[in-house]
Protein backbone atom coordinates (compact mmCIF):
# COMPACT_ATOMS: atom_id res chain seq x y z
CA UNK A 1 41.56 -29.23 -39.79
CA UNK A 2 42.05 -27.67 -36.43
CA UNK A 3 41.17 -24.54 -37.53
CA UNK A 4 37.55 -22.92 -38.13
CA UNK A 5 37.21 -20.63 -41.49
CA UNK A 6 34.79 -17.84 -41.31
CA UNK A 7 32.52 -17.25 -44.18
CA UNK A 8 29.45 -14.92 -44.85
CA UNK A 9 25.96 -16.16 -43.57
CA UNK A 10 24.66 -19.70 -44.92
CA UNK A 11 27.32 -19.18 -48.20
CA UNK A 12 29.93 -21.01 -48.76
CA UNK A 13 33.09 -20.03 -48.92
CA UNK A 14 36.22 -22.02 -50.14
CA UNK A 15 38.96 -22.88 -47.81
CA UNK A 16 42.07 -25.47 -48.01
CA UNK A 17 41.83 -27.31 -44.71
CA UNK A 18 42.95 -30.80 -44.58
CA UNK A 19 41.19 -33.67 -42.75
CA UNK A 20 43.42 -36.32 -40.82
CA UNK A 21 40.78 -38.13 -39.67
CA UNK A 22 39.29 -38.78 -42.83
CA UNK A 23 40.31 -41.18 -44.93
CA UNK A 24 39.20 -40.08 -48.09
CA UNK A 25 39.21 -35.94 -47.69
CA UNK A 26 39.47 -33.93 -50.48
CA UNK A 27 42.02 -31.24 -51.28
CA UNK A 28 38.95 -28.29 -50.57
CA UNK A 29 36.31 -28.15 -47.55
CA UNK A 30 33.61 -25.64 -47.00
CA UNK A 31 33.19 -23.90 -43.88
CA UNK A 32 29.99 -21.91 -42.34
CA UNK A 33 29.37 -19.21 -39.94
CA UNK A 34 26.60 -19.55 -37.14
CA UNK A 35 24.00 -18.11 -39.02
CA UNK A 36 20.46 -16.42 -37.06
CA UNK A 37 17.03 -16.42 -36.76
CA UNK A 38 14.68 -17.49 -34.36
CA UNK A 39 15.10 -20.37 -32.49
CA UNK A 40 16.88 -23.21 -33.33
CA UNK A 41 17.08 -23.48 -37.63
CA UNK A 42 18.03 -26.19 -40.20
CA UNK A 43 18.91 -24.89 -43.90
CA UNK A 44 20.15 -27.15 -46.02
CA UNK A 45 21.93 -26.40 -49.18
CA UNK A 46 24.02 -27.29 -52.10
CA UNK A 47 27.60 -26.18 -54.31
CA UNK A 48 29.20 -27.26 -57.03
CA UNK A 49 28.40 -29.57 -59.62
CA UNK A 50 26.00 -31.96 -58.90
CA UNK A 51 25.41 -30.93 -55.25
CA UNK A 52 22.33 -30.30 -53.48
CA UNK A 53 20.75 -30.36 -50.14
CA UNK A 54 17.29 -30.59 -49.79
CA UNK A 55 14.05 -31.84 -47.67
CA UNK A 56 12.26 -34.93 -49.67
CA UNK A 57 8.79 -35.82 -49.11
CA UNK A 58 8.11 -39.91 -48.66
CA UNK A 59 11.70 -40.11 -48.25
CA UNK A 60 11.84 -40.53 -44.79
CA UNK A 61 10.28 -42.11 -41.52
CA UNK A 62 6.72 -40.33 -40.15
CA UNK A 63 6.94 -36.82 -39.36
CA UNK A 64 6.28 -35.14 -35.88
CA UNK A 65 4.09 -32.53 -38.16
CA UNK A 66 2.20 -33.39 -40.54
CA UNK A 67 2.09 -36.55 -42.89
CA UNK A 68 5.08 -35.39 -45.38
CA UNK A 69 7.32 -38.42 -44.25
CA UNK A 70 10.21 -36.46 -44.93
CA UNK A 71 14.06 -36.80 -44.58
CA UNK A 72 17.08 -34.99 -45.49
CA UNK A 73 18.68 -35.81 -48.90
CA UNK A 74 22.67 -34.83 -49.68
CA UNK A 75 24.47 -35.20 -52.76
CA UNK A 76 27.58 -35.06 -54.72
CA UNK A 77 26.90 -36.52 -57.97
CA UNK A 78 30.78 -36.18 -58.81
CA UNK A 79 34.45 -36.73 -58.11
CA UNK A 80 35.11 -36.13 -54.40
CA UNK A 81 37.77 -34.26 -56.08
CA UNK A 82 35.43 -31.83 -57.13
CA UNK A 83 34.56 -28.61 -54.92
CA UNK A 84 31.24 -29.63 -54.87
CA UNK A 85 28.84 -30.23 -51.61
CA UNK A 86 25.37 -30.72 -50.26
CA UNK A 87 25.19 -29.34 -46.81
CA UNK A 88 22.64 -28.28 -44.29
CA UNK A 89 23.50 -25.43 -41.73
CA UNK A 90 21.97 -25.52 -38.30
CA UNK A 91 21.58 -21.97 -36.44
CA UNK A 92 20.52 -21.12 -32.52
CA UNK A 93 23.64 -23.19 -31.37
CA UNK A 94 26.64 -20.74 -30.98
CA UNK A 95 27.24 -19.81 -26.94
CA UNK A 96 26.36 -23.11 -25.88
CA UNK A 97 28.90 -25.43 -24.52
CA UNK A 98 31.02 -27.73 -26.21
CA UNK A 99 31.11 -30.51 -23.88
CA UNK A 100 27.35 -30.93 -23.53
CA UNK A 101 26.83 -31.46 -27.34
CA UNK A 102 25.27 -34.67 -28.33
CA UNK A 103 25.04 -35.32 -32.02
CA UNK A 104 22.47 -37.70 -33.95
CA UNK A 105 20.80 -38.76 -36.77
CA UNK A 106 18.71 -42.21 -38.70
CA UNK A 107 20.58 -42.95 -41.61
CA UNK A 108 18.78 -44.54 -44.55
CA UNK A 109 20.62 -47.79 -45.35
CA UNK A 110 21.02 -47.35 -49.78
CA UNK A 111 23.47 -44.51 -48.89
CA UNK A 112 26.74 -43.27 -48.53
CA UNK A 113 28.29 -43.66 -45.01
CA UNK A 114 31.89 -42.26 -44.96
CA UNK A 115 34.86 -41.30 -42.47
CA UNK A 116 34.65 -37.79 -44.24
CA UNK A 117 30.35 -37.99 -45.31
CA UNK A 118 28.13 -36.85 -44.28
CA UNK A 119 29.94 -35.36 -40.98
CA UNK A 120 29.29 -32.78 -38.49
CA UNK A 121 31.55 -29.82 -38.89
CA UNK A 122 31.39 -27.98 -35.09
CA UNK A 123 33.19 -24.55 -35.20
CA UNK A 124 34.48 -23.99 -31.21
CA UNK A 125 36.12 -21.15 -29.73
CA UNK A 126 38.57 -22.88 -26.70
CA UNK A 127 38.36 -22.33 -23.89
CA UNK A 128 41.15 -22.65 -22.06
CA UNK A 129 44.02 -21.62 -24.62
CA UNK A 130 42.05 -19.86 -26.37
CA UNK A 131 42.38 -20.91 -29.74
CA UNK A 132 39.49 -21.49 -33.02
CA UNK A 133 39.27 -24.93 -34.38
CA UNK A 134 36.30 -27.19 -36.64
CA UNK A 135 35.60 -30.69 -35.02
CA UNK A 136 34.88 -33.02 -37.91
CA UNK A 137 32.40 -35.64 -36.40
CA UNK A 138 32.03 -38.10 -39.56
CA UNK A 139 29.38 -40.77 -40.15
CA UNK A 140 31.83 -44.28 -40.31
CA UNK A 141 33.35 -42.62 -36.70
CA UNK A 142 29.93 -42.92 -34.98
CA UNK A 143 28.67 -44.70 -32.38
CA UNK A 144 25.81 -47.62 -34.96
CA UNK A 145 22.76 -48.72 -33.73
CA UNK A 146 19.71 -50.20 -35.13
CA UNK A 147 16.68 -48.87 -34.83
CA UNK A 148 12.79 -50.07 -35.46
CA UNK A 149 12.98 -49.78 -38.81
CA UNK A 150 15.44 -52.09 -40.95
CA UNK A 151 16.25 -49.85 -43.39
CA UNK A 152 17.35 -46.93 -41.11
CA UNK A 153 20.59 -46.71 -38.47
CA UNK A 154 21.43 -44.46 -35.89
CA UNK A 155 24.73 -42.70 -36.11
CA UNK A 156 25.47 -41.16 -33.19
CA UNK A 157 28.34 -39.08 -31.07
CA UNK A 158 27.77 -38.72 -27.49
CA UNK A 159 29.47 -35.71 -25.37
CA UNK A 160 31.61 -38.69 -23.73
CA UNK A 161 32.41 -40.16 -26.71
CA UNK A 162 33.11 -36.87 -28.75
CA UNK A 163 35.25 -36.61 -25.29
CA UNK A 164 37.37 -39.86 -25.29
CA UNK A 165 37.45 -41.44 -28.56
CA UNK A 166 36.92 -38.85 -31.48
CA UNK A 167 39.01 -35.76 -30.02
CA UNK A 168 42.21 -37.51 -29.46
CA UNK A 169 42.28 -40.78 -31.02
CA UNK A 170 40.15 -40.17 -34.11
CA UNK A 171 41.04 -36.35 -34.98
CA UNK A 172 44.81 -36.16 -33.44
CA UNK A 173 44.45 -32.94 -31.31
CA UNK A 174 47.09 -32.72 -28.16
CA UNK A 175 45.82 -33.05 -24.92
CA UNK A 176 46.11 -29.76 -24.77
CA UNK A 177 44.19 -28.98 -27.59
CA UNK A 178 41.51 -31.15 -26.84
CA UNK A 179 41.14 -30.04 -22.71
CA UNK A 180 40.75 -26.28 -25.03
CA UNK A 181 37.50 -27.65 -27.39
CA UNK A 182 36.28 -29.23 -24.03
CA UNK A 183 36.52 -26.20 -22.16
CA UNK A 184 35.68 -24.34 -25.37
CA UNK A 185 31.59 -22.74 -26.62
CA UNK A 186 30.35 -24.08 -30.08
CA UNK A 187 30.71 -21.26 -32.67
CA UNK A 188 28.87 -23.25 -35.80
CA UNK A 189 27.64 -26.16 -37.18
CA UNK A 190 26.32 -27.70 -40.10
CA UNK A 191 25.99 -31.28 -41.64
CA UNK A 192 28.50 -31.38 -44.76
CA UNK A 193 28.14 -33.95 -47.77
CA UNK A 194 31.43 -34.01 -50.19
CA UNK A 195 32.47 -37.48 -50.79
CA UNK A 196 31.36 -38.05 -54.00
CA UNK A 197 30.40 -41.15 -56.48
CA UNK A 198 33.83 -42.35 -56.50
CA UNK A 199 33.93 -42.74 -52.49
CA UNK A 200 33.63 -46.36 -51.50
CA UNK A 201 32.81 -49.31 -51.17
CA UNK A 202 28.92 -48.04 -51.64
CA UNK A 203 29.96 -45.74 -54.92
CA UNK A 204 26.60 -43.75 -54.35
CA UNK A 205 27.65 -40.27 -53.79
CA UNK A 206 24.01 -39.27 -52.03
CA UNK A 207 22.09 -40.07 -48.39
CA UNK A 208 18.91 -39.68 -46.79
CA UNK A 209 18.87 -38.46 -43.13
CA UNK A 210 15.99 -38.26 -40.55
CA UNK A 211 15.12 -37.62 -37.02
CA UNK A 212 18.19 -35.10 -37.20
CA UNK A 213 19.29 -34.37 -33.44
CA UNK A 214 21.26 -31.60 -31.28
CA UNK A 215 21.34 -32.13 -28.12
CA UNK A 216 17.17 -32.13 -27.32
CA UNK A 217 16.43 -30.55 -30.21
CA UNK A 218 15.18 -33.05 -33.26
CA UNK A 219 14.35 -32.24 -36.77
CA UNK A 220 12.04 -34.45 -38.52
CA UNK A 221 10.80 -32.14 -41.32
CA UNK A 222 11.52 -28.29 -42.86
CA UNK A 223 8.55 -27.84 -40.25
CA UNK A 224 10.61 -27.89 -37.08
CA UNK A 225 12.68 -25.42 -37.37
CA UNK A 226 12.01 -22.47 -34.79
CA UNK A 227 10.52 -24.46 -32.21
């Protein structure tokens, strides 16, 4: 878990890392490399059987472009069991500091909230020791809040909060280990989906995310990307 995996450029590639903090990880987790292109860039994805990530129109709350109403669907329609996962990998990040990250999205209420899914996988190069580890941020860990809207919740991790509950306490790094990520530069990050229909108590192996967050940039729609 403390360890980040390389892989090729928005593919996936296969890696055994186990997950502490999560209560229900599976045996297999994907990892993801930084990525490019202009600006800051949201590509969402799927592997596996019955795995996708994808933008859905009149899914989601209003857009800041357009009328589209979209938000962020993931799936695993499967055994968590299963190498399977939708995922969406965000680009423009890598360089930038660990310790000022602040993480967020509205989570539509009919889906799957998990310690393992969906989560924030943050690849970070330390910076103190040295060393390459993946900071699993996952949604039942977060930091809950209502919102306007009923049938939408915020899930957030704040930079103190990543800081003195989820590094430590959550996740199980040393002192030492975590003082490294603090001091450390993000390397990649993506949003991964791979608890699947058998993942309770909600059973339903999908969710809808919206006004998706990184620090001050926010994605409402496939039409921010870039800016």
């Amino acid at each position: 878990m403390k360890r980040l995996l390389t892989c090729s450029p928005l593919a996936v590639a296969l890696a055994l890392a186990g997950c502490d903090g999560t209560a229900t990880a599976p045996p297999l987790r994907p990892s993801f490399d930084a990525g490019g292109g202009q600006g800051l860039n949201l590509r969402a994805g799927g592997f596996g059987d019955g795995s996708l990530g994808a933008w859905k129109s009149q899914q989601g709350l209003p857009d800041t472009k357009g009328n589209g109403n979209f938000a962020l669907y993931l799936q695993k329609l499967t055994t968590t069991a299963t190498n399977a996962a939708g995922f969406a990998v965000i680009s423009g990040v890598a360089g930038q500091s660990f310790s000022d990250l602040s993480l967020s999205w509205l989570r539509r209420g009919d889906g799957h909230c998990g310690a393992g899914a969906p989560r924030w996988n943050v690849g970070v190069k330390g910076g103190t020791i040295g060393a390459d580890y993946t900071v699993f941020l996952g949604c039942s860990h977060a930091e809950h809040s209502p919102t306007a809207s009923t049938d939408w919740t915020s899930d957030a991790f704040s930079p103190t909060y990543i800081a003195t509950t989820q590094l430590t306490t959550v996740l199980g790094f040393s002192a030492d280990e975590a003082a490294d990520i603090e001091a450390g530069t993000i390397t990649s990050l993506a949003i991964i989906f791979d608890e699947g229909t058998d993942a309770g108590p909600d059973l339903t192996g999908f969710v809808f995310l919206d006004n998706i967050t990184v620090n001050t940039k926010t994605w409402t729609s496939p039409g921010d990307n870039g800016t």
